[in-house]
Protein backbone atom coordinates (compact mmCIF):
# COMPACT_ATOMS: atom_id res chain seq x y z
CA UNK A 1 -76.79 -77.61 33.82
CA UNK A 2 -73.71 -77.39 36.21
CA UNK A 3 -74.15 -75.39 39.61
CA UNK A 4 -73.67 -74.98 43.09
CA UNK A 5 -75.68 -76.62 45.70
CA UNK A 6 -75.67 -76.44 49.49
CA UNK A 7 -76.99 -79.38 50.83
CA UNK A 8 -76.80 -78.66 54.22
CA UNK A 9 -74.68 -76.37 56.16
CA UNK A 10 -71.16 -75.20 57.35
CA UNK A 11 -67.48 -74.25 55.88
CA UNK A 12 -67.17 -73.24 52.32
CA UNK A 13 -66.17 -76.99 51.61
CA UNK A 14 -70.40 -77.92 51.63
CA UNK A 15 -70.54 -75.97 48.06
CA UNK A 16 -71.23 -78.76 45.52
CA UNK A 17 -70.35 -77.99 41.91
CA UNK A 18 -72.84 -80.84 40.32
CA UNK A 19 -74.92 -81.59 37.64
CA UNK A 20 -78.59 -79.67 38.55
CA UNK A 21 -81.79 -79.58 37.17
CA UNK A 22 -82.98 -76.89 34.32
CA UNK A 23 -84.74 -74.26 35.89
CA UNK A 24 -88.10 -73.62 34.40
CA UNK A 25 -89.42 -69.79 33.96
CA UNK A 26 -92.87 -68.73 35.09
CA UNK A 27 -95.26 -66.43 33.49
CA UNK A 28 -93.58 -63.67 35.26
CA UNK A 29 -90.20 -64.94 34.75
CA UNK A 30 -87.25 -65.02 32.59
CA UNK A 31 -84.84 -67.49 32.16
CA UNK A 32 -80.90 -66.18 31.90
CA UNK A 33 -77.44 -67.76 30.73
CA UNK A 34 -74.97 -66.37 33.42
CA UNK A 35 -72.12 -64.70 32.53
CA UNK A 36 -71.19 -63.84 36.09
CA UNK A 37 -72.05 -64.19 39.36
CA UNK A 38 -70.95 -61.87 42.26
CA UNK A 39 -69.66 -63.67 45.64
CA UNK A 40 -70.71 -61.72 48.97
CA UNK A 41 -70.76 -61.90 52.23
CA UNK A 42 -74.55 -62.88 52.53
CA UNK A 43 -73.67 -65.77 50.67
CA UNK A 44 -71.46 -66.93 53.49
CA UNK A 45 -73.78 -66.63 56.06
CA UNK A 46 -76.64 -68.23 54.19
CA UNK A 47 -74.17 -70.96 53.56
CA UNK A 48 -73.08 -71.17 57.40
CA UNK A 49 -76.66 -70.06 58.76
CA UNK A 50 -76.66 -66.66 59.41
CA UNK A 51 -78.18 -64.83 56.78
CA UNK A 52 -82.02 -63.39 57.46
CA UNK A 53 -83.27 -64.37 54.18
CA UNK A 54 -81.39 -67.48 53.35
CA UNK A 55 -83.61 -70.76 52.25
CA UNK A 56 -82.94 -74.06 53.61
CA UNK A 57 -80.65 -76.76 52.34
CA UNK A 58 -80.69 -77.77 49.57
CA UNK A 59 -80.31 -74.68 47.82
CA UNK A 60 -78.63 -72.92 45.25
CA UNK A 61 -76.57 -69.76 46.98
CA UNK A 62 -76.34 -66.49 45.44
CA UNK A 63 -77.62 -63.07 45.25
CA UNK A 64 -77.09 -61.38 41.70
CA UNK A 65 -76.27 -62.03 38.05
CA UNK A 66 -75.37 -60.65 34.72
CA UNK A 67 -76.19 -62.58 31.80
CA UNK A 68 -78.59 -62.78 28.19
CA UNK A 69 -81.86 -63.67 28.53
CA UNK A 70 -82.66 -67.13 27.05
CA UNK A 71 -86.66 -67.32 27.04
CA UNK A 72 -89.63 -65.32 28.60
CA UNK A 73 -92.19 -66.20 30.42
CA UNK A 74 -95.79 -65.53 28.67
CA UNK A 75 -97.03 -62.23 30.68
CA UNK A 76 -93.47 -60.89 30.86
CA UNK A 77 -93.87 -57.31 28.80
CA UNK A 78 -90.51 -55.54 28.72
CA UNK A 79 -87.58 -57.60 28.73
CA UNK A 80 -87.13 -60.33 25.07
CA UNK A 81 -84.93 -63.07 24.66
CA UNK A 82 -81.53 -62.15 24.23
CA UNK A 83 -81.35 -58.82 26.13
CA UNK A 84 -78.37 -58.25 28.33
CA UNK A 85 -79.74 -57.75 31.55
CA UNK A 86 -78.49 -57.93 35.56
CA UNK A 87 -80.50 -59.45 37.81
CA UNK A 88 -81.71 -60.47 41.34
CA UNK A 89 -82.74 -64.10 40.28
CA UNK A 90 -85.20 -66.49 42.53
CA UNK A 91 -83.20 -69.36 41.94
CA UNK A 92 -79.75 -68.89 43.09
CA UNK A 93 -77.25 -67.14 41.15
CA UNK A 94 -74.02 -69.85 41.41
CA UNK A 95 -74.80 -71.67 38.25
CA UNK A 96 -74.76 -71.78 34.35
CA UNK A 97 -78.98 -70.73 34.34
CA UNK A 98 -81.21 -68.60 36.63
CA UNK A 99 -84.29 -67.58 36.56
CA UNK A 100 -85.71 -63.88 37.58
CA UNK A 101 -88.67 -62.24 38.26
CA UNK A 102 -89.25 -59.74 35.84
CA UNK A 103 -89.86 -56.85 38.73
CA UNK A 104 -85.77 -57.72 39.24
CA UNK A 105 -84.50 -57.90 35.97
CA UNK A 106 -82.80 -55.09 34.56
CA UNK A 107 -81.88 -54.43 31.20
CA UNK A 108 -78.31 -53.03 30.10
CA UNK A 109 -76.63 -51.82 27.00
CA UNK A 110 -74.88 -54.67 25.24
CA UNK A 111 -71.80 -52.49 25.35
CA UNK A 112 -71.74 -53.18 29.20
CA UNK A 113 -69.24 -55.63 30.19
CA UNK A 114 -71.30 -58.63 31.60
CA UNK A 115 -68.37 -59.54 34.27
CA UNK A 116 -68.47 -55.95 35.37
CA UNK A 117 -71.96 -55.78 35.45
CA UNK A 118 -72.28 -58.77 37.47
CA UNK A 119 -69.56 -57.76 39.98
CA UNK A 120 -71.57 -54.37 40.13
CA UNK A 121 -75.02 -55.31 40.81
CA UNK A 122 -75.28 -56.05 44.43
CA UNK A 123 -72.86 -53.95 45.52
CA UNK A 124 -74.04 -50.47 43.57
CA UNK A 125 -77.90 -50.91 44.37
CA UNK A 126 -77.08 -51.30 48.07
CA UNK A 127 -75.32 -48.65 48.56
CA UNK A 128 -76.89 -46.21 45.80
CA UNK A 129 -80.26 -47.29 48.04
CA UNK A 130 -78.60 -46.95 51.54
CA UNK A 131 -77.16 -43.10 50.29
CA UNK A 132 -79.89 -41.83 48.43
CA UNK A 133 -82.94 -43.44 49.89
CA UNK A 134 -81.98 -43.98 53.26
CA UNK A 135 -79.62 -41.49 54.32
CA UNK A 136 -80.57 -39.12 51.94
CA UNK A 137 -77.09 -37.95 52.09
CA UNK A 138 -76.65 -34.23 50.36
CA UNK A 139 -73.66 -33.13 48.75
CA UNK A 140 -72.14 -30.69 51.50
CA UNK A 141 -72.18 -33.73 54.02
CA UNK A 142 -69.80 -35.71 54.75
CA UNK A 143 -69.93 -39.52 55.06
CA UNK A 144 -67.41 -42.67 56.39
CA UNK A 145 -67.70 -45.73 54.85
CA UNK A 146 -66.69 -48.96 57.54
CA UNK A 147 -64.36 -51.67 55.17
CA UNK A 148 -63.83 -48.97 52.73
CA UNK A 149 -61.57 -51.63 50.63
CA UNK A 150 -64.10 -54.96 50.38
CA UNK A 151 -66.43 -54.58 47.30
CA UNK A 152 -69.15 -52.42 49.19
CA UNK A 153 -66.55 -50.57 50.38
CA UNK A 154 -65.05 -49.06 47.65
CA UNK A 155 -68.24 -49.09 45.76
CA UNK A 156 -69.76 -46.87 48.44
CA UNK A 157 -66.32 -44.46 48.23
CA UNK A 158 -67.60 -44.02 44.35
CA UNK A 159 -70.84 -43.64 44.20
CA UNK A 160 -70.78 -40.73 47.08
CA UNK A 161 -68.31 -39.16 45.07
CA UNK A 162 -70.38 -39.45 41.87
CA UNK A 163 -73.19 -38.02 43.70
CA UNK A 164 -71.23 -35.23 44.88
CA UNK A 165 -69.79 -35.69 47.79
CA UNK A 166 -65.94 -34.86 48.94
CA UNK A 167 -65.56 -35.19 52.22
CA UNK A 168 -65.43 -38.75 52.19
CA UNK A 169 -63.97 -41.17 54.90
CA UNK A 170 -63.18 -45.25 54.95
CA UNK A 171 -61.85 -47.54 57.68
CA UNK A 172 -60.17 -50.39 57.18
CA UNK A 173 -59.15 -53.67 59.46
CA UNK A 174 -55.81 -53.94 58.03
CA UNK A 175 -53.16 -51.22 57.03
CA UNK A 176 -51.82 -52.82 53.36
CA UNK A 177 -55.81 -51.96 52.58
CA UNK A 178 -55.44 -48.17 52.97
CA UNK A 179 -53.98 -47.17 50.15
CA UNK A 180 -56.69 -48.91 47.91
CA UNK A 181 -59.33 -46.84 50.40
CA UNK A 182 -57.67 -43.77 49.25
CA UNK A 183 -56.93 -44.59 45.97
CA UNK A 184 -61.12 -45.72 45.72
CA UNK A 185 -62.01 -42.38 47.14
CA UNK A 186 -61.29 -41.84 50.99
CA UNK A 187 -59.73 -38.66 51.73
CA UNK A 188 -58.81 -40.18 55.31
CA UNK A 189 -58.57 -43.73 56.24
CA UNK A 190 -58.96 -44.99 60.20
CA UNK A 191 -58.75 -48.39 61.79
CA UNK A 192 -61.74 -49.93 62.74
CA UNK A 193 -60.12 -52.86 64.90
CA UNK A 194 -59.24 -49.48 66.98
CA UNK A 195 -60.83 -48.57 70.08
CA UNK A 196 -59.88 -44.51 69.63
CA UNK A 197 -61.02 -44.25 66.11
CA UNK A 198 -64.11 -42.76 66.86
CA UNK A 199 -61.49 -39.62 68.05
CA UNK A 200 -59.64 -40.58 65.02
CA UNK A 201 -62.75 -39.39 62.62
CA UNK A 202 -63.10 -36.51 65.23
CA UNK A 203 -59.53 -35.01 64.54
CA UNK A 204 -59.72 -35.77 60.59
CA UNK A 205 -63.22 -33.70 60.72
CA UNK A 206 -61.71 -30.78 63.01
CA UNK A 207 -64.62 -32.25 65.72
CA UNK A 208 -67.53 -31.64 63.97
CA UNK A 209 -67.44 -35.76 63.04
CA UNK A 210 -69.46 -37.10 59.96
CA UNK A 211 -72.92 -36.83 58.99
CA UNK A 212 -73.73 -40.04 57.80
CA UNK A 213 -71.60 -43.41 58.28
CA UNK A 214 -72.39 -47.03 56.25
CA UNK A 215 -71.30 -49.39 58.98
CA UNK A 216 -71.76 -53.91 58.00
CA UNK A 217 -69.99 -54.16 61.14
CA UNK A 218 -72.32 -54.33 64.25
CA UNK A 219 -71.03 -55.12 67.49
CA UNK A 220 -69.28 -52.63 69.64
CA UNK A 221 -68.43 -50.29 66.07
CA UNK A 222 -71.81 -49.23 66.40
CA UNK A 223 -71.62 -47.24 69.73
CA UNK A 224 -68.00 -46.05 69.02
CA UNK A 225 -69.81 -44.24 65.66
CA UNK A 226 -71.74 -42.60 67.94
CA UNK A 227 -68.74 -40.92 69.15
CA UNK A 228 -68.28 -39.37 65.55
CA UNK A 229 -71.49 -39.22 64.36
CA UNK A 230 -72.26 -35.27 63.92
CA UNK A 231 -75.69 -33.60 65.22
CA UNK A 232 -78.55 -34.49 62.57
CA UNK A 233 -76.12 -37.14 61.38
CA UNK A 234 -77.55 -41.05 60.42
CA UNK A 235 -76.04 -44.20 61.08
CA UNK A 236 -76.87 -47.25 59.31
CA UNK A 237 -76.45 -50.74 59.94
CA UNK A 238 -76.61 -53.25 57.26
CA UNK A 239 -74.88 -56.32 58.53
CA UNK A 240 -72.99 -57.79 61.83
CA UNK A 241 -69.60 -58.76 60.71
CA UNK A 242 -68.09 -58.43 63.89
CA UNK A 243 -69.21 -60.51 66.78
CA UNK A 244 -70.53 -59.00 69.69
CA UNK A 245 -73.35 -57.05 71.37
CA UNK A 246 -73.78 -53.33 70.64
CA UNK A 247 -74.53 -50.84 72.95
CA UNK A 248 -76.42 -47.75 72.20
CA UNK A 249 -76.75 -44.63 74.57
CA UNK A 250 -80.02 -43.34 73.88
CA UNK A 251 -78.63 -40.03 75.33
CA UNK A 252 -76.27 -39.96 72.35
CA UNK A 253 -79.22 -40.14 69.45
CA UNK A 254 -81.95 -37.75 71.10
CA UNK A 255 -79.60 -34.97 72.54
CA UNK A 256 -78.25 -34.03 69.12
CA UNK A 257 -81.05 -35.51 66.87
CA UNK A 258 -78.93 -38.36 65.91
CA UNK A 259 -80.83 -41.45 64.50
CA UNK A 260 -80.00 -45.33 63.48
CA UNK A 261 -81.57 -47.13 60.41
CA UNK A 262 -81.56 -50.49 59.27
CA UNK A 263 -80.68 -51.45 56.26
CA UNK A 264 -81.30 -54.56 53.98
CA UNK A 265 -81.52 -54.53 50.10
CA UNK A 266 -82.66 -57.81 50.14
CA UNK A 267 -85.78 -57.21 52.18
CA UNK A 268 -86.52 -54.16 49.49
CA UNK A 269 -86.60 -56.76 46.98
CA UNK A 270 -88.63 -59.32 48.47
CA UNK A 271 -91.18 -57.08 49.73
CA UNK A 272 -91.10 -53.93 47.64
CA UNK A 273 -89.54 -54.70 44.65
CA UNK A 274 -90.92 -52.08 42.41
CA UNK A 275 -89.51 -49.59 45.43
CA UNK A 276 -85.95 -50.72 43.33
CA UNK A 277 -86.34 -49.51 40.27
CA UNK A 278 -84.95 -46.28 40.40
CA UNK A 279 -82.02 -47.09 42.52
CA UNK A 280 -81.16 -49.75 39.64
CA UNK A 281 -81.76 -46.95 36.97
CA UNK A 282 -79.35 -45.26 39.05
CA UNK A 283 -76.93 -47.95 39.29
CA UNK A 284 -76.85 -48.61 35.51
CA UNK A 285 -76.25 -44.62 35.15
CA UNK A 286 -73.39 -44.99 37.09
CA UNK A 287 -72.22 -48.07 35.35
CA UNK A 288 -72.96 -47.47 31.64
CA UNK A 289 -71.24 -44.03 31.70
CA UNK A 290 -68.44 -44.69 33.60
CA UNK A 291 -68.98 -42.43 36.51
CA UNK A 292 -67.74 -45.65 39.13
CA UNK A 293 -65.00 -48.01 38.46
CA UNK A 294 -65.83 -51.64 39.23
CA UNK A 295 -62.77 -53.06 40.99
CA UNK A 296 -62.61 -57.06 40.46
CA UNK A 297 -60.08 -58.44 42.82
CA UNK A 298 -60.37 -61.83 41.29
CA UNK A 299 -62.18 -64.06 38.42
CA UNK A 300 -62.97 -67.81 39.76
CA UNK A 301 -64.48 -70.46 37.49
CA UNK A 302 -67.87 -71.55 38.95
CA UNK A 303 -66.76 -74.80 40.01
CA UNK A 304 -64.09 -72.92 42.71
CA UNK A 305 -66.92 -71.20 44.35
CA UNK A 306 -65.44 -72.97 47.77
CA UNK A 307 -62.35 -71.03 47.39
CA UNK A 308 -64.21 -68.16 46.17
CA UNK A 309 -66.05 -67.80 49.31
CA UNK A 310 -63.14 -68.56 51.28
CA UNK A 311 -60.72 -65.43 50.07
CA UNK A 312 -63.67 -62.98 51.04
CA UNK A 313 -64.17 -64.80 53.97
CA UNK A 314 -60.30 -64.61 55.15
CA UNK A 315 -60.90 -60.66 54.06
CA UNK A 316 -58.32 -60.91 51.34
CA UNK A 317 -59.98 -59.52 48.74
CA UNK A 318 -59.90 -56.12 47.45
CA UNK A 319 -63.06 -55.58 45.48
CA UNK A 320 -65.56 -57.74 44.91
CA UNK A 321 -64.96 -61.44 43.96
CA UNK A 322 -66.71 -63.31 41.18
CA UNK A 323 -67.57 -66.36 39.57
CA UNK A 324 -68.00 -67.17 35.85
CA UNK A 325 -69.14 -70.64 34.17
CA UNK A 326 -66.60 -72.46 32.41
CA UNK A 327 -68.10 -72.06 29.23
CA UNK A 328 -67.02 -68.02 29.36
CA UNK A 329 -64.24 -68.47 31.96
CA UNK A 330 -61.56 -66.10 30.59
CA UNK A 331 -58.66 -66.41 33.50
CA UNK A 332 -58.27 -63.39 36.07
CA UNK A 333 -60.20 -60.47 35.50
């Protein structure tokens, strides 16, 4: 089969479209033709280094699929060959074939667009798990979502708003990305790259700030949310996309019951995957009856995962970014 490999690492040009071997399912796994793969940011930094939960070169990068199950492995129960399923494979999901544990394989409706679903997957279970699960955000709250117009961005804009929620907030790093913010969801839209827009949030909210705030930022962003963040209100972390140490007051969290979590999906679904379940049940909800729209910015055949990569990584995407083998490769999305 064709892929992607990383044999060691560095730039996007160290992603190697070449000829791979055929991955071979276990008794608990399932082998799946991909239909699409999603690009994210945890790609990049497993490809550069950075990501916690990255294997070492060589390796096949990638996070999440959507595809049809080609053969089962013998003590795999609930999911037959030629289901359409998304899934959170063990083998790297920039190729033609993956295979998945069965714990994190989901099956969809057949009417479910494979490309969408694929685009979808990461995205929708980390936030549906960071709002429901984590935040436990409740319907008269209000939330801000940091790079409200990337792919968990204006996922995260949706899915609060399908829970419920309307008083919702974004940020964005550069101003031709607002309107999309809005148009995804935000009913007010600051600049992160800003020092003040902590006060920004402050004025939009009449000072009573947010309640909850999704911030993949890190660095100094996290101590100027504190300066928004409303009494009882949660801030959570789930990446470091800005450089930098962060600084946090403690006098800020304890004095008005504030609190910080950390966040990673991925960690869920190495070490508690059966905890994911019921976020994905709540992703395909969302998904199959069309309660968030999945915003593709752009369609890349697999073989241009390099420049894949490389337009998220230059933040000119809007939406999420994905890659589809040649075989189903149907031009831009």
């Amino acid at each position: 089969m064709k892929g992607i490999l990383v044999s060691r690492l560095g730039a996007s040009d160290v992603l190697e479209y070449k000829d791979l071997p055929e991955p071979v399912p276990e008794a608990g796994q399932v082998l799946i033709e991909v239909r699409g793969a999603s690009v994210n940011f945890a790609d990049i930094k497993a490809r550069s280094g950075g990501y916690h939960l990255a294997k070492k070169p060589p390796f096949i990068p990638g996070l999440d699929i959507a595809g049809v199950v080609l053969e089962v492995g013998s003590e795999v129960k609930r999911i037959r060959q030629g289901d359409h399923v998304i899934a959170f494979p063990a083998s790297g999901s920039y190729a033609e074939k993956a295979v998945a544990n069965q714990a994190l394989t989901f099956v969809v409706p057949r009417r479910l667009d494979l490309v969408k679903a694929a685009a979808a997957a990461l995205v929708t279970g980390t936030v549906t798990h960071m709002l429901k699960h984590i935040a436990r955000l409740e319907k008269q709250e209000s939330l801000l979502v940091h790079t409200a117009a990337g792919g968990v961005g204006t996922t995260a804009l949706q899915v609060a708003r399908a829970l419920g929620v309307t008083e919702v907030y974004g940020s964005v790093g550069s101003p031709w990305k607002e309107e999309h913010a809005r148009k995804m969801g935000a009913v007010g839209v600051v600049d992160y790259t800003s020092a003040t827009y902590g006060e920004d949030i402050n004025r939009l909210t009449d000072g009573r700030g947010v309640d909850v705030i999704l911030n993949p930022l890190g660095g100094a962003t996290v101590e100027r949310d504190l300066e928004c963040l409303a009494p009882f209100g949660r801030l959570i972390t789930f990446g470091e996309l800005v450089a930098g140490p962060s600084t946090i007051p403690q006098g800020e969290l304890y004095k008005g019951n504030r609190s910080i979590h950390g966040s990673s999906f991925g960690h869920y679904r190495k070490n508690r995957p059966g905890a994911v379940r019921d976020t994905m049940a709540t992703v395909i909800d969302l998904l199959v009856n069309d309660k968030i729209e999945v915003f593709i910015d752009t369609c890349f055949p697999l073989q241009q995962a390099p420049q894949a990569q490389q337009k998220l990584e230059d933040r000119k995407a809007l939406g999420k970014v994905v890659l589809v083998p040649e075989a189903f490769y149907q031009g831009k999305f």
